[in-house]
Protein backbone atom coordinates (compact mmCIF):
# COMPACT_ATOMS: atom_id res chain seq x y z
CA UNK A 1 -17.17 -64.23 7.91
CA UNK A 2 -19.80 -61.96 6.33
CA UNK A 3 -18.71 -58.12 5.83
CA UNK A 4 -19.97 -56.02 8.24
CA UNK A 5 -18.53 -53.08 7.43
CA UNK A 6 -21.57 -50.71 6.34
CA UNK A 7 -22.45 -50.64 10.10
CA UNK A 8 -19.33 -48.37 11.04
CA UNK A 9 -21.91 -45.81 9.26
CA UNK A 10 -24.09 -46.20 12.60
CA UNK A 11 -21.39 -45.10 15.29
CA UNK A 12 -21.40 -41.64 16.62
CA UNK A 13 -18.07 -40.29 15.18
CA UNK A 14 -14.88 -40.52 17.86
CA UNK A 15 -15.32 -37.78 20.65
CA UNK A 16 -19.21 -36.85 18.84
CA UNK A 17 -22.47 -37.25 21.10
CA UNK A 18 -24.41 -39.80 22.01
CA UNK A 19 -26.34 -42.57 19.90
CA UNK A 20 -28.84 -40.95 17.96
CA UNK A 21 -31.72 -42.61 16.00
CA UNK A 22 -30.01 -43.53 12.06
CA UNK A 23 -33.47 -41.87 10.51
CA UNK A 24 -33.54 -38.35 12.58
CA UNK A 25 -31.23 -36.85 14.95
CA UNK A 26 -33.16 -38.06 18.24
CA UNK A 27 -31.70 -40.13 20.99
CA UNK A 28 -32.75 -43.50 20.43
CA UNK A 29 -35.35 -43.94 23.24
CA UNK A 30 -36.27 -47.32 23.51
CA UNK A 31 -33.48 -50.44 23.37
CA UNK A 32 -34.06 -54.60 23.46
CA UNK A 33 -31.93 -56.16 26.26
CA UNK A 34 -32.57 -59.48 24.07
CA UNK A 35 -32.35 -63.02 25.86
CA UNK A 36 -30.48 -65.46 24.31
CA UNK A 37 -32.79 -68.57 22.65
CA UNK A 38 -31.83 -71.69 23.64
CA UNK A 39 -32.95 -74.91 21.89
CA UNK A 40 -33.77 -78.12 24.11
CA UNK A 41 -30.61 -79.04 24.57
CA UNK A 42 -29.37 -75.72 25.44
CA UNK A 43 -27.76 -74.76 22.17
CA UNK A 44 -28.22 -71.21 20.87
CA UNK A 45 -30.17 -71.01 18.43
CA UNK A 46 -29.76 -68.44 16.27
CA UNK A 47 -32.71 -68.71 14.08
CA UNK A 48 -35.01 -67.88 16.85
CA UNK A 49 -32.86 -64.71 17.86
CA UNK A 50 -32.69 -63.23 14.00
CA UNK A 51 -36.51 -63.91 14.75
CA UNK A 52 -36.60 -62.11 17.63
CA UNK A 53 -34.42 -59.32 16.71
CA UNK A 54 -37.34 -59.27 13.58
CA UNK A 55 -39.66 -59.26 16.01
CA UNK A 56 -39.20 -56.46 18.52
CA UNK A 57 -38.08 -54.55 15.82
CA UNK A 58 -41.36 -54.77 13.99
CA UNK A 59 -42.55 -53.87 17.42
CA UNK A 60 -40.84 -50.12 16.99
CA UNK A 61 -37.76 -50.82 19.26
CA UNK A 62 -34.81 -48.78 18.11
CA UNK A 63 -31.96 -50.39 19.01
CA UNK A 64 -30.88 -53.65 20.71
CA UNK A 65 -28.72 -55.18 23.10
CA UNK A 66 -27.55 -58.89 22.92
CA UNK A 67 -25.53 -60.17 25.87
CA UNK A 68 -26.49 -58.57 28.81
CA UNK A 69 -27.82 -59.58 31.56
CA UNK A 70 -31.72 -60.93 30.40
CA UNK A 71 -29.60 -62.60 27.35
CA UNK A 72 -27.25 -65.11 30.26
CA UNK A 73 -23.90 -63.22 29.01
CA UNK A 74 -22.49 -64.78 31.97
CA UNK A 75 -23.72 -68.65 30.79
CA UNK A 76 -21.77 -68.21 27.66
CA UNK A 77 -18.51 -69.17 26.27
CA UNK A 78 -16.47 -67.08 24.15
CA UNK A 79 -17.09 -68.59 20.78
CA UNK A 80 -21.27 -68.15 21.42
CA UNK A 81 -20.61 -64.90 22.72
CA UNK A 82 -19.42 -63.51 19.67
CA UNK A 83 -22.19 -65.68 17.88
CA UNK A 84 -24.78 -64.13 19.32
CA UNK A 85 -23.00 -60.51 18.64
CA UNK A 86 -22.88 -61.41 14.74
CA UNK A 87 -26.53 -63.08 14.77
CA UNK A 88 -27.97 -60.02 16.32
CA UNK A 89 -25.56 -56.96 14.17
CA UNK A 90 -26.58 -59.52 10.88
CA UNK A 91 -30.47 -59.68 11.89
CA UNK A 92 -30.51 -55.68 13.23
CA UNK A 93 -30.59 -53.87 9.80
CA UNK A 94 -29.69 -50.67 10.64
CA UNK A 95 -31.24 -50.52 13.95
CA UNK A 96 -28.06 -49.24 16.42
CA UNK A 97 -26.49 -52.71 18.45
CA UNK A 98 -25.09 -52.14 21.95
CA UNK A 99 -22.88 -55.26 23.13
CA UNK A 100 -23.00 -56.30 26.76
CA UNK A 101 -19.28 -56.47 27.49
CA UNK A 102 -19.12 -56.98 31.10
CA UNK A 103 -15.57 -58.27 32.84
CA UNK A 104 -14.03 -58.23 36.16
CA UNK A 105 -10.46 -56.49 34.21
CA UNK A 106 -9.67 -53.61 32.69
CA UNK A 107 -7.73 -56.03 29.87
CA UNK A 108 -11.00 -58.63 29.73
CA UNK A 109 -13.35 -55.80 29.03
CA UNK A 110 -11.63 -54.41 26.37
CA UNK A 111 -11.34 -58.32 25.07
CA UNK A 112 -14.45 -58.05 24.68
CA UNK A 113 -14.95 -54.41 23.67
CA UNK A 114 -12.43 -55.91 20.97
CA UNK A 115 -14.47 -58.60 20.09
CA UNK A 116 -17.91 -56.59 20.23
CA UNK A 117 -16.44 -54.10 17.35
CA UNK A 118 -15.25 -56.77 15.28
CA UNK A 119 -18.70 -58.32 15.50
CA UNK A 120 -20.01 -54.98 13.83
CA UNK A 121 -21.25 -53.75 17.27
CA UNK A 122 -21.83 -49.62 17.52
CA UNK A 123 -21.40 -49.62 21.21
CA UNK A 124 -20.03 -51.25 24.42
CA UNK A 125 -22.04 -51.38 27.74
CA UNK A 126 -19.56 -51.94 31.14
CA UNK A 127 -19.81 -52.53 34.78
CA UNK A 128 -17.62 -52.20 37.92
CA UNK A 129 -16.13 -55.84 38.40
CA UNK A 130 -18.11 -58.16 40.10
CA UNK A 131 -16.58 -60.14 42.69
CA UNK A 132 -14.48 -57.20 43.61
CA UNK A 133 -17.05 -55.56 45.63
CA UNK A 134 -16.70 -52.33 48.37
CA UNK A 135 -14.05 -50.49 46.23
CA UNK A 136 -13.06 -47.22 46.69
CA UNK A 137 -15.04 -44.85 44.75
CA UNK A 138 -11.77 -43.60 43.25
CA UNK A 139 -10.66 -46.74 41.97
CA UNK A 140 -13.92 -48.05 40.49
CA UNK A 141 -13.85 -44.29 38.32
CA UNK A 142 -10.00 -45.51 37.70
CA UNK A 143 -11.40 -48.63 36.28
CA UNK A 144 -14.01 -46.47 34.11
CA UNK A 145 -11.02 -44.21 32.69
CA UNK A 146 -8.53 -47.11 32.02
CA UNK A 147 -11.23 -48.75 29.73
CA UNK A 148 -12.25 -45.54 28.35
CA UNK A 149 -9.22 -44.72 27.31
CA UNK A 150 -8.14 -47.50 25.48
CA UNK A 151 -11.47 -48.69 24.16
CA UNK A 152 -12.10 -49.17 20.59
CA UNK A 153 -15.99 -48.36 20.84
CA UNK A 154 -18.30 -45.89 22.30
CA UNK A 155 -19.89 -47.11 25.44
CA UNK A 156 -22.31 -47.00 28.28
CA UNK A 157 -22.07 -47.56 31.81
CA UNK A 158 -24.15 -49.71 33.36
CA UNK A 159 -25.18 -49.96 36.75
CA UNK A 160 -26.90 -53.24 38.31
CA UNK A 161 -25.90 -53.64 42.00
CA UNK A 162 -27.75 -56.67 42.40
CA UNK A 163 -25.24 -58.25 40.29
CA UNK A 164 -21.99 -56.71 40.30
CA UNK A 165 -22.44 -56.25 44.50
CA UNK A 166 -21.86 -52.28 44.12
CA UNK A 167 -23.51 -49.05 42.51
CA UNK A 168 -21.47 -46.79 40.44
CA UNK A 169 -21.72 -43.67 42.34
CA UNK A 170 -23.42 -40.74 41.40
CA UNK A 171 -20.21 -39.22 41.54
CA UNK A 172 -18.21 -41.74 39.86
CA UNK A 173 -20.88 -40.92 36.68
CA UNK A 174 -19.47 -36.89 37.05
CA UNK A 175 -16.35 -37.88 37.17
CA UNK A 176 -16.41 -39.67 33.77
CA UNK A 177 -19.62 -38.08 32.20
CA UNK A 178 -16.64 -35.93 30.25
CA UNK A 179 -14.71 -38.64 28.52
CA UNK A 180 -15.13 -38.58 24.88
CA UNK A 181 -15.69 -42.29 25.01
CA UNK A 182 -18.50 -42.39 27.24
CA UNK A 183 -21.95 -41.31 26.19
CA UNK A 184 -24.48 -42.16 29.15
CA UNK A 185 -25.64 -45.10 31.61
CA UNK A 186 -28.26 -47.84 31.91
CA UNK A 187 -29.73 -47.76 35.23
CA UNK A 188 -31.10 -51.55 36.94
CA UNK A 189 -30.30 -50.54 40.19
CA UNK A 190 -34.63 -50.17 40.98
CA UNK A 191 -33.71 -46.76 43.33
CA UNK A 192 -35.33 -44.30 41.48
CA UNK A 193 -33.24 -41.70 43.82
CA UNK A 194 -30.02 -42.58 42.32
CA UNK A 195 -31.51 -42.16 38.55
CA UNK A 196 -32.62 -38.85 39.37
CA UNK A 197 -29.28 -37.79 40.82
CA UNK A 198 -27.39 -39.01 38.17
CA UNK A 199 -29.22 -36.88 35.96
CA UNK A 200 -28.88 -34.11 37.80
CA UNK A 201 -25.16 -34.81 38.19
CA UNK A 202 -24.60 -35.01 34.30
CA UNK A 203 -24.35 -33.06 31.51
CA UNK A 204 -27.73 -33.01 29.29
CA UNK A 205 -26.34 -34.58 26.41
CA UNK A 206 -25.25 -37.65 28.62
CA UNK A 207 -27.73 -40.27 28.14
CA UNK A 208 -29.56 -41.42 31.22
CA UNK A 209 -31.72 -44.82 30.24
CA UNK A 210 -34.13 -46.84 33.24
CA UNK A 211 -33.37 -50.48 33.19
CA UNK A 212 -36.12 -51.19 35.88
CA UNK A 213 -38.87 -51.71 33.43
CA UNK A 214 -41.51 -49.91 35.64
CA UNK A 215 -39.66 -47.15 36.29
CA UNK A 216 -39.47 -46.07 32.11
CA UNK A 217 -42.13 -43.61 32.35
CA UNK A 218 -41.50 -41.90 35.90
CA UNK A 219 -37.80 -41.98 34.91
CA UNK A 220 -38.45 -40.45 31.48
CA UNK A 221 -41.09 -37.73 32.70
CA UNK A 222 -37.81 -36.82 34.98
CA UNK A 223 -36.06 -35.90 32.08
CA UNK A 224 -34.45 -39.35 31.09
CA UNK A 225 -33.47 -40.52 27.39
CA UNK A 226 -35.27 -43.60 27.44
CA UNK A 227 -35.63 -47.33 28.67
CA UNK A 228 -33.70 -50.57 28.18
CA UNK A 229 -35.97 -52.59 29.38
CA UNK A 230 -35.91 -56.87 29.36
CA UNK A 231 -39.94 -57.00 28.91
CA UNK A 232 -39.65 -55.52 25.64
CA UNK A 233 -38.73 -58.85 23.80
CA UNK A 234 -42.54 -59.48 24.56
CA UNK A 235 -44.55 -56.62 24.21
CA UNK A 236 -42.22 -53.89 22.40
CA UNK A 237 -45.22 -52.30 21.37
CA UNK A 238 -46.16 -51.36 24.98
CA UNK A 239 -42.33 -49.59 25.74
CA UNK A 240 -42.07 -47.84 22.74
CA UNK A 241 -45.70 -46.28 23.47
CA UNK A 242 -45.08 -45.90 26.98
CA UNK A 243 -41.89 -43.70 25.53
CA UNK A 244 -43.81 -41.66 23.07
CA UNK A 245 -46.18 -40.67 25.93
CA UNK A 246 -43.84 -39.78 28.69
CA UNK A 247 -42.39 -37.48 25.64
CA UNK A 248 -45.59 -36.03 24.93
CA UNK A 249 -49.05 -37.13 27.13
CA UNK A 250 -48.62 -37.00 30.57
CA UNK A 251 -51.92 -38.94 31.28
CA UNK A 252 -51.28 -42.13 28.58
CA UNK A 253 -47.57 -42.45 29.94
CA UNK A 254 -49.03 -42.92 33.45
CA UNK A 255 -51.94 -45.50 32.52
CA UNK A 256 -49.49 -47.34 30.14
CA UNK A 257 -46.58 -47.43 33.11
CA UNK A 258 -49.14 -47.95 36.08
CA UNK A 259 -51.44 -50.18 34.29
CA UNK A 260 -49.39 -52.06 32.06
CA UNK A 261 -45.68 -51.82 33.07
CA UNK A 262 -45.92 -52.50 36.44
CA UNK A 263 -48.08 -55.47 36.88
CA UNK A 264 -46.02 -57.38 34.23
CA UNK A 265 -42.52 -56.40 35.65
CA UNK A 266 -43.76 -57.90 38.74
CA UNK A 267 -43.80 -60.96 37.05
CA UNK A 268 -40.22 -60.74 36.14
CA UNK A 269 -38.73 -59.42 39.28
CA UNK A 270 -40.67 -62.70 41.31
CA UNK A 271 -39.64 -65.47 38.12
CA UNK A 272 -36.25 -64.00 37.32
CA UNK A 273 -35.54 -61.73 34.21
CA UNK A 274 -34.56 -64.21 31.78
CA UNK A 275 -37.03 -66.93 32.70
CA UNK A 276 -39.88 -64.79 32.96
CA UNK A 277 -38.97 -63.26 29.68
CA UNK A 278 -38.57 -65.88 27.75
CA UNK A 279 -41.76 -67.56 29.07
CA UNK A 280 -43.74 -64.66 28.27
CA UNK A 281 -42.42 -65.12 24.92
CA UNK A 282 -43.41 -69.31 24.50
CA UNK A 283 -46.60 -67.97 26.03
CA UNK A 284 -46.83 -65.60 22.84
CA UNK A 285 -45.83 -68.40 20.34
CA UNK A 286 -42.58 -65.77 19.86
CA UNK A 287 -40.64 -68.78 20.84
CA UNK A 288 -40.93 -71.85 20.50
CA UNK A 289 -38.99 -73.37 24.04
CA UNK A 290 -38.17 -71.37 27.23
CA UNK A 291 -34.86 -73.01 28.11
CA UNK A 292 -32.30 -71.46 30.08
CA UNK A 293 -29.50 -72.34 31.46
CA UNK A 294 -28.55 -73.58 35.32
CA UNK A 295 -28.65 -71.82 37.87
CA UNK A 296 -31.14 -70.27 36.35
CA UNK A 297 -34.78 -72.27 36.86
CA UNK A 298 -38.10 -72.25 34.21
CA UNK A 299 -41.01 -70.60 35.71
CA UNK A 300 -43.48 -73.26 36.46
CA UNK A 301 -47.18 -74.03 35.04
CA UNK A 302 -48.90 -71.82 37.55
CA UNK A 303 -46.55 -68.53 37.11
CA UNK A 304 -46.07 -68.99 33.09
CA UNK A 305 -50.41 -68.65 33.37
CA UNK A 306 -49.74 -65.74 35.67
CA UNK A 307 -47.23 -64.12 33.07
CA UNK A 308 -49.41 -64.76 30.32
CA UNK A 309 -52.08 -63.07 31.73
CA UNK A 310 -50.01 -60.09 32.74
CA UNK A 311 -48.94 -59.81 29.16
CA UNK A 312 -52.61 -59.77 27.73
CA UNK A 313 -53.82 -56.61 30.41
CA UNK A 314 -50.55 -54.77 28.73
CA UNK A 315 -51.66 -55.19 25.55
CA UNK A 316 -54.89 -54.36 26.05
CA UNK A 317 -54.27 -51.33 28.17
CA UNK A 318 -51.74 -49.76 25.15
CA UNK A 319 -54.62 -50.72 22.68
CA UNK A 320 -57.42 -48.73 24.47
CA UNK A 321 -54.87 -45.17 24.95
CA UNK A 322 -55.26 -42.60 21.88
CA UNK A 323 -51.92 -41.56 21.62
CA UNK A 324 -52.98 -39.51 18.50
C-alpha cells in the first residue's frame, strides 16, 4: 500500500478550526464533488479519475471530494470505495480530500470514517440516515454527537433532503456547531432560506458551503465559505471565478452565477447530477465514456447537445468578465 503519511500535515489539528487552504490561512472556497469514471463495462477506472483530479485541479479547485453523491458512493462496494479514496488522496497533491462517508449507523459511519483516514483522507462528510426518515430532531443531533465523538477525522455535515428524506435542522447545526470535531456543512438542500439560517445560527468560524451549484454566488455574497459544487468537474474554471467575485466584485459574481451557473445547473438538475456531469465531461473530451451505473440512466443524444452547449455559454461568459 503506498505511504500516505505526509498528508496528516493537511488536517486541521484535533479541536483547531476549520479546513484552511495548505498555501495561506484562507478557508478553502471552492471543493470537487468528483464522479466516479467508469469504463464500458462499468469498472472504475482509476486512470481517468487521477486525470480528473489533474484536471479540476489545474482548473484552480482547492480541494476535492470523492464519494459523494455526483461520484455513485451508494453504487459502490467496499473494496472500490476505498479505491477511489486512495486514487483520489494519491492523485490530490496537497490539495485538502474530504471523503463522502455516508451510513444509515452510527457504527457504519465511523467504518467508514475509519476507512476514509486510513485512505489518507483530511476530512469526513455525514448525513442523517437515510431510510430512517421523520426523526426527532433530538435524536438525529444524537446521531451527530455519537459520531462526533468517536470519530477519528474532522468532518462536515451534509445536508441533501432529496436523498436522505430529511433536512438537518437549523437547530440541529447549533446544537453541534460546538463540537471540536465538526467544522461546518455542505448545503444540497436548493432552499436558499435554510442556508441563510444556518449561517445565522452558527458561529463565524463554522464553515457554511452551497451544494446547489447556482446558488454559489447568492450563497457566498450572504456571507458563505464557499461552494461544493458537482459542475465543477467540467468547468472548474467558472466556480473558482464565480468564488473570487462574490469575494470581491459584486457585478462579475452576478453575471458569472446568472449567466453561467444557472443555465448549466439546469442541465444537471433535469439529466441527473452524475449523468449530466459526466456527459458534460465526454462532451469536453475530459472523459473518454459517460457510463454510470443502474438506476441511474445516460443522458440521451438530444440533452448531451443541450449540455454541451450550456457548457460553451459558461465558458465564454467567465472569459469575457475582467476580474482584474
Amino acid at each position: 500500500m503506498p505511504d500516505r503519511s505526509h498528508r496528516a500535515a493537511c488536517r486541521p489539528l484535533d479541536g483547531g478550526g476549520p479546513m484552511t487552504d495548505a498555501a495561506s490561512d484562507d478557508p478553502v472556497r471552492t471543493w470537487c464533488p468528483l464522479v466516479t469514471p467508469l469504463d464500458g463495462d462499468e469498472a472504475v477506472d482509476h486512470d481517468a479519475l487521477a486525470s480528473l483530479v489533474s484536471h479540476v485541479r489545474e482548473g484552480g479547485v482547492e480541494g476535492l471530494v470523492p464519494c459523494g453523491t455526483t461520484g455513485e458512493f451508494a453504487s459502490l462496494d467496499a473494496e472500490e470505495y476505498r479505491a477511489v479514496l486512495e486514487t483520489t488522496v494519491d492523485a490530490a497533491g496537497d490539495a485538502p480530500v474530504m471523503a463522502g462517508t455516508a451510513a444509515t449507523s452510527v457504527a457504519e459511519t465511523l467504518h467508514r470514517i475509519e476507512t476514509a483516514r486510513d485512505a489518507g483522507v483530511d476530512i469526513g462528510l455525514i448525513v442523517l440516515p437515510y431510510f430512517h426518515t421523520a426523526n426527532d430532531p433530538e435524536g438525529n443531533a444524537e446521531f451527530v454527537r455519537r459520531v462526533a465523538d468517536d470519530a477519528v477525522l474532522p468532518l462536515y455535515l451534509y445536508n441533501i433532503p432529496a436523498c436522505t428524506g430529511q433536512a438537518i435542522a437549523p437547530d440541529v447545526v447549533k446544537s453541534v456547531a460546538d463540537h471540536d470535531r465538526i467544522h461546518g456543512l455542505k448545503d444540497s438542500s436548493g432552499d436558499f432560506n435554510y442556508f441563510v439560517e444556518t449561517l445565522r445560527r452558527t458561529p463565524d468560524d463554522f464553515d457554511c458551503y452551497q451544494g446547489f451549484d447556482s446558488h454559489l454566488v447568492p450563497g457566498m455574497l450572504q456571507g458563505g465559505t464557499g461552494g461544493i459544487n458537482a459542475l465543477s468537474n467540467v468547468v472548474p474554471k467558472v466556480f473558482t471565478a464565480g468564488a473570487a467575485a462574490a469575494a470581491g466584485d459584486v457585478d462579475a459574481a452576478r453575471r458569472i452565477g446568472n449567466e453561467g451557473i444557472a443555465p448549466l445547473f439546469q442541465q444537471c438538475v433535469a439529466h441527473g447530477f452524475a449523468p449530466a456531469t459526466k456527459a458534460a465531461l465526454a462532451e469536453r473530451s475530459i472523459l473518454d465514456d459517460a457510463t454510470v451505473r443502474p438506476p441511474l440512466v445516460e443522458p440521451g443524444d438530444e440533452a448531451r447537445e443541450e449540455i454541451g452547449e450550456a457548457v460553451d455559454i459558461a465558458l465564454d461568459v467567465v472569459e469575457s468578465v475582467d476580474l482584474g
